[in-house]
PDB file of N, CA and C in Angstrom:
ATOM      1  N   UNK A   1      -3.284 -16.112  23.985  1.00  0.00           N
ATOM      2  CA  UNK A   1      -3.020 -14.738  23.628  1.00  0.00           C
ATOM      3  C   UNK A   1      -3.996 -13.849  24.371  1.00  0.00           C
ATOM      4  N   UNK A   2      -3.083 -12.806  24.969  1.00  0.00           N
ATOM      5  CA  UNK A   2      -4.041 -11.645  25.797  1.00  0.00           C
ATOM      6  C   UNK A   2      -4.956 -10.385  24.979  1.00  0.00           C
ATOM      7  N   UNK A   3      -6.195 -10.346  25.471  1.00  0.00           N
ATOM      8  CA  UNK A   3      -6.330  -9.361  24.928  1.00  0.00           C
ATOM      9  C   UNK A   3      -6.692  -7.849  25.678  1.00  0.00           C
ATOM     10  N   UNK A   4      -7.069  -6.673  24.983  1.00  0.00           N
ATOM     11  CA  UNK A   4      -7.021  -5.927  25.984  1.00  0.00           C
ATOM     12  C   UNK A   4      -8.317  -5.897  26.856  1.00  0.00           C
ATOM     13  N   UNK A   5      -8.499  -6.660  26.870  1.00  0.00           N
ATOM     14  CA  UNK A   5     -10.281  -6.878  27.706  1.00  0.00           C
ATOM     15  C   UNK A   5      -9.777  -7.409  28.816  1.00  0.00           C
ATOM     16  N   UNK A   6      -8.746  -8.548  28.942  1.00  0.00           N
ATOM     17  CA  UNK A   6      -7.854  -9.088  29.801  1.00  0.00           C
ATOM     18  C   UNK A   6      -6.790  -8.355  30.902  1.00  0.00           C
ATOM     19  N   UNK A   7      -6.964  -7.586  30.730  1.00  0.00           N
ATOM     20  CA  UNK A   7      -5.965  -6.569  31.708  1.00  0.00           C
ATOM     21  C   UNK A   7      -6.581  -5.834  31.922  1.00  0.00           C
ATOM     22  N   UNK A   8      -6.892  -5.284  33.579  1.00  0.00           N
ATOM     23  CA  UNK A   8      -7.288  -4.381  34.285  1.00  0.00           C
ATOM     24  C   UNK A   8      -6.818  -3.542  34.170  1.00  0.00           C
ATOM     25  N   UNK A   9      -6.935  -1.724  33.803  1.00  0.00           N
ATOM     26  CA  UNK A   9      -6.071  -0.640  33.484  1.00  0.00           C
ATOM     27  C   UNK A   9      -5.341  -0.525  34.884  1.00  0.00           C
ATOM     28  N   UNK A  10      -4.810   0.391  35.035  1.00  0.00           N
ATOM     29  CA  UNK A  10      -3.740   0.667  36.217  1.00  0.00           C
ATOM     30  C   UNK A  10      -4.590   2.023  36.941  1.00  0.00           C
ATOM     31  N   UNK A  11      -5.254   1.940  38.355  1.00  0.00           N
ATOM     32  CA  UNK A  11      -5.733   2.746  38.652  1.00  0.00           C
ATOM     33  C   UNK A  11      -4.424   3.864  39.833  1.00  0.00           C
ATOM     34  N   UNK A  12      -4.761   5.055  40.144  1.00  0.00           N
ATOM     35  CA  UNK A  12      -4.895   5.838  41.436  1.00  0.00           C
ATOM     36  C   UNK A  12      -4.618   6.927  40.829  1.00  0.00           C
ATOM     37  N   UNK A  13      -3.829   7.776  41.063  1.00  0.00           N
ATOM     38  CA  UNK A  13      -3.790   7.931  42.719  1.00  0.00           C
ATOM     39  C   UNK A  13      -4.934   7.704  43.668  1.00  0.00           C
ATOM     40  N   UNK A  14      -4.929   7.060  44.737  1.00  0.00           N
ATOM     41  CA  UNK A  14      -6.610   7.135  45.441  1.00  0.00           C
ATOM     42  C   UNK A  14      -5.840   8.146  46.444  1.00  0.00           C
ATOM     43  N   UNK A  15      -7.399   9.366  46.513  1.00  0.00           N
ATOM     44  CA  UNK A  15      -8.015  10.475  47.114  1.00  0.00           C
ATOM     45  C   UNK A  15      -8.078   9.405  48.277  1.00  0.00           C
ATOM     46  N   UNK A  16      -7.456  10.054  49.649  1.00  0.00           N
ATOM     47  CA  UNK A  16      -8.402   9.338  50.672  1.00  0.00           C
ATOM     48  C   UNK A  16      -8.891  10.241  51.678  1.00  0.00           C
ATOM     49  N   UNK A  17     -10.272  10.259  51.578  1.00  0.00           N
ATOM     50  CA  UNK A  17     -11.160  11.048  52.504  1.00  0.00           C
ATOM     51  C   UNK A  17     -12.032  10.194  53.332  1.00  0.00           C
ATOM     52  N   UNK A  18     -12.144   9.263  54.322  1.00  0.00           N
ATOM     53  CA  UNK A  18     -12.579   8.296  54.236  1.00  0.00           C
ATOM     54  C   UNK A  18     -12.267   7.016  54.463  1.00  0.00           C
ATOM     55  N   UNK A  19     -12.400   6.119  55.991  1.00  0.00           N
ATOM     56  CA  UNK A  19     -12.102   4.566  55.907  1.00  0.00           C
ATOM     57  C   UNK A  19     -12.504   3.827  54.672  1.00  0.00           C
ATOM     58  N   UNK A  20     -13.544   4.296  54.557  1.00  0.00           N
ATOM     59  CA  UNK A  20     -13.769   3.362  53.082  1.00  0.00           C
ATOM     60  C   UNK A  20     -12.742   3.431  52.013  1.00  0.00           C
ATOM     61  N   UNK A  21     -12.558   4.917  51.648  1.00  0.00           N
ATOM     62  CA  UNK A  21     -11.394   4.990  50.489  1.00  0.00           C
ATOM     63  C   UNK A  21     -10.134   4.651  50.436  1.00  0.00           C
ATOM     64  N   UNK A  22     -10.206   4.556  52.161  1.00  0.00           N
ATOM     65  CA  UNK A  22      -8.538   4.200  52.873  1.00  0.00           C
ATOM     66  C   UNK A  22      -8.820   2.676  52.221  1.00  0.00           C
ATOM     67  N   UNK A  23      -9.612   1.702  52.632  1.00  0.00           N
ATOM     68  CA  UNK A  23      -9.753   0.541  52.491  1.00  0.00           C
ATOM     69  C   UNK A  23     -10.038  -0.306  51.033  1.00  0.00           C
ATOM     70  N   UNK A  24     -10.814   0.563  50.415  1.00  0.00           N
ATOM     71  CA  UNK A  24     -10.693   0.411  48.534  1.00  0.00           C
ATOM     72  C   UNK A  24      -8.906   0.431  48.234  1.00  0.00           C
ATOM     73  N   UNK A  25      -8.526   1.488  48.375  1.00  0.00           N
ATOM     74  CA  UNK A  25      -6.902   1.762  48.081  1.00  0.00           C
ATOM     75  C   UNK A  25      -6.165   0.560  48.390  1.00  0.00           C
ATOM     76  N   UNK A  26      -6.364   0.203  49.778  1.00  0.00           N
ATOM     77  CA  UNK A  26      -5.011  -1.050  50.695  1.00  0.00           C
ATOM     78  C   UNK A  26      -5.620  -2.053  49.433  1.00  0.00           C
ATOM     79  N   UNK A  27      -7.119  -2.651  49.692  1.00  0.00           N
ATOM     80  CA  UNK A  27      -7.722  -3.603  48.407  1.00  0.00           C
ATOM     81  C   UNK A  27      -6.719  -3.471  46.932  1.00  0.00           C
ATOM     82  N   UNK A  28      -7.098  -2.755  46.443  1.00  0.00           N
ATOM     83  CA  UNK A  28      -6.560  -2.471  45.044  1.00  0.00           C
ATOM     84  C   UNK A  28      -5.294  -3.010  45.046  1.00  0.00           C
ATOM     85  N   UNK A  29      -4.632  -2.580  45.512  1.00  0.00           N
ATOM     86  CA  UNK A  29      -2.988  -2.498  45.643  1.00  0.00           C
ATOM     87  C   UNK A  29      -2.665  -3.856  45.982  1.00  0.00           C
ATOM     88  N   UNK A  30      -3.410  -4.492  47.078  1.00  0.00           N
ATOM     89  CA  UNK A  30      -2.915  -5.804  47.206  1.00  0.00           C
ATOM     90  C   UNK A  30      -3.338  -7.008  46.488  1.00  0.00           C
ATOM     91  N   UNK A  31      -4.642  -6.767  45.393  1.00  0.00           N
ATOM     92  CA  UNK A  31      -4.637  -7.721  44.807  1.00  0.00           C
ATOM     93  C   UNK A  31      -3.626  -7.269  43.874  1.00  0.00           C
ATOM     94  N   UNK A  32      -3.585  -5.852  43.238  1.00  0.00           N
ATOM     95  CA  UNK A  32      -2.338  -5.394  42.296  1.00  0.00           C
ATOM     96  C   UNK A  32      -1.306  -6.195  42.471  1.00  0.00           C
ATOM     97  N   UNK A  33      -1.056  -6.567  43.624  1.00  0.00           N
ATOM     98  CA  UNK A  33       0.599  -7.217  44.053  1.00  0.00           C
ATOM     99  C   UNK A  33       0.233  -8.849  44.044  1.00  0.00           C
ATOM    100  N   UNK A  34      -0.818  -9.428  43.431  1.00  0.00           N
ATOM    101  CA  UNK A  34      -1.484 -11.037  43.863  1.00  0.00           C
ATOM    102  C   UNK A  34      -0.885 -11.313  45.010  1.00  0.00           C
ATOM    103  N   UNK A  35      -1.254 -10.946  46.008  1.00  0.00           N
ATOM    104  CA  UNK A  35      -1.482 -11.321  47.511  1.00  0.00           C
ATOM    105  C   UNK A  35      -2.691 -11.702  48.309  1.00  0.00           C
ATOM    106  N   UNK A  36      -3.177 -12.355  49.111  1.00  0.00           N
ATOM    107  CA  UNK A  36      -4.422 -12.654  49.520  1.00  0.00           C
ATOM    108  C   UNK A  36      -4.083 -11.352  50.884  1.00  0.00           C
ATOM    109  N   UNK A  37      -5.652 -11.392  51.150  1.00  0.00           N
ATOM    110  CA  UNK A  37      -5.433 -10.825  52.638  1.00  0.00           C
ATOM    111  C   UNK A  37      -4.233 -11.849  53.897  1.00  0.00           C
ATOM    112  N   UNK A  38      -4.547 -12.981  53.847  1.00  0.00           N
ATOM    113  CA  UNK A  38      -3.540 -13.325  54.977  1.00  0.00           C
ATOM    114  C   UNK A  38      -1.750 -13.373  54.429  1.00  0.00           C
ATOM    115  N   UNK A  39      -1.691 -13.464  53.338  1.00  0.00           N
ATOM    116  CA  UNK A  39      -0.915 -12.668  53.004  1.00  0.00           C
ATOM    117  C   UNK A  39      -0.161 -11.520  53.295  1.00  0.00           C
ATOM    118  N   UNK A  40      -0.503 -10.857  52.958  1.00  0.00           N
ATOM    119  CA  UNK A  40       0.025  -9.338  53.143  1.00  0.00           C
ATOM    120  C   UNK A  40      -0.153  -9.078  54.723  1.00  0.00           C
ATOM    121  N   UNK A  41      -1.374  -9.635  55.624  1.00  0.00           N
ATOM    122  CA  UNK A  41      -1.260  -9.550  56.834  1.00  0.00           C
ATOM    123  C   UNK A  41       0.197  -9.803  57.406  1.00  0.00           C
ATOM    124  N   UNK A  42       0.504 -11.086  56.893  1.00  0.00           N
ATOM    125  CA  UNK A  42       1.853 -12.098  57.704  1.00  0.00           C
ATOM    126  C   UNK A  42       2.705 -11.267  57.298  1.00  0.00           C
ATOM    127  N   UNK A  43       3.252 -10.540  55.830  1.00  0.00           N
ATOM    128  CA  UNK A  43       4.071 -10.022  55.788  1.00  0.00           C
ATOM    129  C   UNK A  43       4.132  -8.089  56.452  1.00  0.00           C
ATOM    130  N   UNK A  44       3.463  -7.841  57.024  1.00  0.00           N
ATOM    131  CA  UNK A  44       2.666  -6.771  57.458  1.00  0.00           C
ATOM    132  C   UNK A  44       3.194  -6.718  59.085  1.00  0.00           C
ATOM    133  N   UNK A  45       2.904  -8.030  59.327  1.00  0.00           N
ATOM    134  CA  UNK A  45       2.655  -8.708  61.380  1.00  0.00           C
ATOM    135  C   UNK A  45       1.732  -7.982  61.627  1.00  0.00           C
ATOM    136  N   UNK A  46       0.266  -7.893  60.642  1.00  0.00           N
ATOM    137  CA  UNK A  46      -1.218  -7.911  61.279  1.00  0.00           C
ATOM    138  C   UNK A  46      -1.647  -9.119  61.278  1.00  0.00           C
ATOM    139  N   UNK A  47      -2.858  -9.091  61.941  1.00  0.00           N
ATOM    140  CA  UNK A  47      -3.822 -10.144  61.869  1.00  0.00           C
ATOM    141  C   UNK A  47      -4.525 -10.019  60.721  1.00  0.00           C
ATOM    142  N   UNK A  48      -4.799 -11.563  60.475  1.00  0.00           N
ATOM    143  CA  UNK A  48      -5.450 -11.417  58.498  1.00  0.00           C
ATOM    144  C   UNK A  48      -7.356 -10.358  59.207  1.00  0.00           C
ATOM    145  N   UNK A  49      -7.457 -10.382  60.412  1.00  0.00           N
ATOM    146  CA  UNK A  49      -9.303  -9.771  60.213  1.00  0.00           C
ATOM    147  C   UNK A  49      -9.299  -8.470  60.476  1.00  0.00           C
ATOM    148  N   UNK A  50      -8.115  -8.064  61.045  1.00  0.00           N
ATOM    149  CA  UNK A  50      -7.789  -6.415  61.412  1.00  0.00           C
ATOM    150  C   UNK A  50      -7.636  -6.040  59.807  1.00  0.00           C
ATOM    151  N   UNK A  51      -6.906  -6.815  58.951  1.00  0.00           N
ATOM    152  CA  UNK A  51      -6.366  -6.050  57.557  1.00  0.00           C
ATOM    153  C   UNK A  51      -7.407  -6.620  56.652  1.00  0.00           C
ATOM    154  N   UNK A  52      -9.096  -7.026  57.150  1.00  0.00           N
ATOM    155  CA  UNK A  52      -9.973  -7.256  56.718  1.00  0.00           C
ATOM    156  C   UNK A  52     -10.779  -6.205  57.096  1.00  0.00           C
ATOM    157  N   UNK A  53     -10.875  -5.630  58.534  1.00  0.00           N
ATOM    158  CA  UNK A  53     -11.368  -4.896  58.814  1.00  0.00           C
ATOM    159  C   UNK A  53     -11.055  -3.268  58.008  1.00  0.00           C
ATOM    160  N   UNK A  54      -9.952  -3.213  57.794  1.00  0.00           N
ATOM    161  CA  UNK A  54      -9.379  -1.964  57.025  1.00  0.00           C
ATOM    162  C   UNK A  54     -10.057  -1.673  55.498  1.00  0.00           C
ATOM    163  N   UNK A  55     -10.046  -2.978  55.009  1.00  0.00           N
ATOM    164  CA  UNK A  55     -10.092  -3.135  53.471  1.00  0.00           C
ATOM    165  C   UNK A  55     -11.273  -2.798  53.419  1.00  0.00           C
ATOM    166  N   UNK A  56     -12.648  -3.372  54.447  1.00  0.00           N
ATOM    167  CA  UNK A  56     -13.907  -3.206  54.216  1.00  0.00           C
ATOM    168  C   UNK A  56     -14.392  -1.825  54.885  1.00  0.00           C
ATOM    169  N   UNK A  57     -13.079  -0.522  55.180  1.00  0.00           N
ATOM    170  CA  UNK A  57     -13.659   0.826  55.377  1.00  0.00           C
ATOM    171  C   UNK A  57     -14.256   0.683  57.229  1.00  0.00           C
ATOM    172  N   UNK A  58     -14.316  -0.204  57.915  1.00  0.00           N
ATOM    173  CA  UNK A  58     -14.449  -0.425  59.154  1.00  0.00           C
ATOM    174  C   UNK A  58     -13.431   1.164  59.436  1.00  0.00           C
ATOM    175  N   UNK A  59     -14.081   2.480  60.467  1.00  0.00           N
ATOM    176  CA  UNK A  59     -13.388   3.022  61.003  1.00  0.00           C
ATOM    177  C   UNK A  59     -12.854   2.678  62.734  1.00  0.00           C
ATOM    178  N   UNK A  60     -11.304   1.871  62.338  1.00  0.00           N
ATOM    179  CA  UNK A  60     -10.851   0.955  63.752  1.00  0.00           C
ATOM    180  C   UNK A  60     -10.125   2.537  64.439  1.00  0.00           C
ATOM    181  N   UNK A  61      -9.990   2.032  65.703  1.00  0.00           N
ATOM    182  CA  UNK A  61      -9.535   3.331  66.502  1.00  0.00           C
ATOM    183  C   UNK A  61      -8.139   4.257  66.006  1.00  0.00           C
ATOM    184  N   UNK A  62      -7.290   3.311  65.555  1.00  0.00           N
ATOM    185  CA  UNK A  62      -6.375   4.093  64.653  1.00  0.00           C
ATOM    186  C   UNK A  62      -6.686   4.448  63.597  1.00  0.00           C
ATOM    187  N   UNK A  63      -7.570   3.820  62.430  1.00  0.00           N
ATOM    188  CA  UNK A  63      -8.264   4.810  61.880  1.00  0.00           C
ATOM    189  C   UNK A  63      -8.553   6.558  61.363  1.00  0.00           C
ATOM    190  N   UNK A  64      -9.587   6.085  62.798  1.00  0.00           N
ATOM    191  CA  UNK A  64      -9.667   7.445  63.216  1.00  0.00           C
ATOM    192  C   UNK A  64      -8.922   8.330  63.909  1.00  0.00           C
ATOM    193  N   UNK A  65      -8.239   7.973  64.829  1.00  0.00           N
ATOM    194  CA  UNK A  65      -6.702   8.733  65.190  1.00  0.00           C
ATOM    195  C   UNK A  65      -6.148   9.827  63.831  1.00  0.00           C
ATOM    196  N   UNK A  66      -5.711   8.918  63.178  1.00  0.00           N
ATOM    197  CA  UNK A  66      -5.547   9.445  61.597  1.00  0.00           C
ATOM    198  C   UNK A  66      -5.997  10.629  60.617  1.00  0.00           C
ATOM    199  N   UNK A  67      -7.445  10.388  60.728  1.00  0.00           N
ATOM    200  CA  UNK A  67      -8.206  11.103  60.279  1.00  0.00           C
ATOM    201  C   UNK A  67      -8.541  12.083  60.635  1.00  0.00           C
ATOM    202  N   UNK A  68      -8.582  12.070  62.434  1.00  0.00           N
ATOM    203  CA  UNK A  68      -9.024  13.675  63.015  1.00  0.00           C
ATOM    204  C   UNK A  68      -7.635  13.975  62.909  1.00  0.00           C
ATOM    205  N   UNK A  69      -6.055  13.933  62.975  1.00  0.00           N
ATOM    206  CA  UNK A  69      -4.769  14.607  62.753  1.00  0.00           C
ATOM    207  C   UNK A  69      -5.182  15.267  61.670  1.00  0.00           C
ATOM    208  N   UNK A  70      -5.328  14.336  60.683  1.00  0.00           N
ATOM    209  CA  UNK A  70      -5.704  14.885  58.798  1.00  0.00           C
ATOM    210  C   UNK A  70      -6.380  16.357  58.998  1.00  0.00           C
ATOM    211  N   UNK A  71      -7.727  16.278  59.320  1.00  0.00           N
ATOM    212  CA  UNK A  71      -8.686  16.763  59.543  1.00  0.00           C
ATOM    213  C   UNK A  71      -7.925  18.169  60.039  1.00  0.00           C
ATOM    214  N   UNK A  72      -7.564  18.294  61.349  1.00  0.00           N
ATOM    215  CA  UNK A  72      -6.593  19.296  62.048  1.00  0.00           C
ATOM    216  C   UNK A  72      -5.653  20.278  61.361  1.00  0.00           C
ATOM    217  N   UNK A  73      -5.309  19.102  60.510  1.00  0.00           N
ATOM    218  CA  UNK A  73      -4.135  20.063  59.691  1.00  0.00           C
ATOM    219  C   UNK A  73      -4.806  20.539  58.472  1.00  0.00           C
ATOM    220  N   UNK A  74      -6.172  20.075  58.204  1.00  0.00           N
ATOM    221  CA  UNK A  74      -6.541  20.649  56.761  1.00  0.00           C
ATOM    222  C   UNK A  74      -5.686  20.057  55.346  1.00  0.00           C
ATOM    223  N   UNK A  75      -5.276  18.817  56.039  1.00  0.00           N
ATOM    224  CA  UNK A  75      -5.046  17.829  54.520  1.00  0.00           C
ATOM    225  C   UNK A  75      -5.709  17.204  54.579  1.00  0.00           C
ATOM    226  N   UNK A  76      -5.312  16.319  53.198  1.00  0.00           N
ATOM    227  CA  UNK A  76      -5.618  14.997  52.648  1.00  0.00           C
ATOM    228  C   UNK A  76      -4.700  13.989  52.088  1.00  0.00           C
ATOM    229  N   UNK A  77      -4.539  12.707  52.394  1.00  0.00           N
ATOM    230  CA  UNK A  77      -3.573  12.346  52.415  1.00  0.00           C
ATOM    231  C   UNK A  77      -4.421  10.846  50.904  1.00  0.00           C
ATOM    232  N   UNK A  78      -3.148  10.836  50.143  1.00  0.00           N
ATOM    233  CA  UNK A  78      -3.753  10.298  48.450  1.00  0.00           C
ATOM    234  C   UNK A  78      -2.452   9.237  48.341  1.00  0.00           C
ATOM    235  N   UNK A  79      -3.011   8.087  48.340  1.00  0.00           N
ATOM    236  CA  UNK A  79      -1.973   6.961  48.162  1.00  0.00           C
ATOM    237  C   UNK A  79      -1.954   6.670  46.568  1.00  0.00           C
ATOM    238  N   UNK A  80      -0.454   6.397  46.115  1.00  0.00           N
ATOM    239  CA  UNK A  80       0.004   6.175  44.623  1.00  0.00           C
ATOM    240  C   UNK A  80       1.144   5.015  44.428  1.00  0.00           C
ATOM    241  N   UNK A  81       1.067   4.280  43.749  1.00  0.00           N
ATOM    242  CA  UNK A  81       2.290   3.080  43.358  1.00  0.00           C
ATOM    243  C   UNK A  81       3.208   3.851  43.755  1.00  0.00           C
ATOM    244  N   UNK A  82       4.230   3.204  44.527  1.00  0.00           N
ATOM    245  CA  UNK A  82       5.232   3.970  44.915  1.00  0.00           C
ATOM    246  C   UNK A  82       6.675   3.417  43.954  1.00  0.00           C
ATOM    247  N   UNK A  83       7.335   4.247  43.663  1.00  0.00           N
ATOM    248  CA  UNK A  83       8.108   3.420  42.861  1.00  0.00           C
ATOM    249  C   UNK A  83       9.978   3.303  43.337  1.00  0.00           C
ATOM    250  N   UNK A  84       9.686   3.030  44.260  1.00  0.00           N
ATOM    251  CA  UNK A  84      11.006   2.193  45.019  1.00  0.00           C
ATOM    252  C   UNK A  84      10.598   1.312  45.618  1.00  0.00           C
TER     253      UNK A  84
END
């Protein structure tokens, strides 16, 4: 029998300002879904250390591509369970 100590609440929307926050978010979500990193890589067609590199906030050149667009336009872009 479960109790509620046993279940992780349901987090986000995640704010993303930030490789790191980008990379907390992809984290969350994919253990949310019990997937390992090579996992979600294969189903992805990344490499499991590129979608290691992401998770641990590494800013990779697309990345940052990303971020200075963001930046440009004066958003912020906030990832949420999507529900389709």
């Amino acid at each position: 029998m479960s109790t509620p100590h046993d279940v992780t609440p349901p987090r986000g929307p995640f704010r993303i300002y930030t490789p790191a926050s980008f990379g907390d978010a992809i984290r969350h979500y994919r253990t949310e879904a019990g997937l390992t990193q090579a996992q979600l890589a294969e189903m992805a067609g990344l490499q499991r250390s590129y979608l290691s590199e992401l998770e641990s906030g590494k800013e990779t050149e697309q990345v940052k591509r990303l971020f200075r667009v963001l930046r440009q336009l004066g958003v912020r872009m906030t990832l949420d369970k999507a529900d389709w």
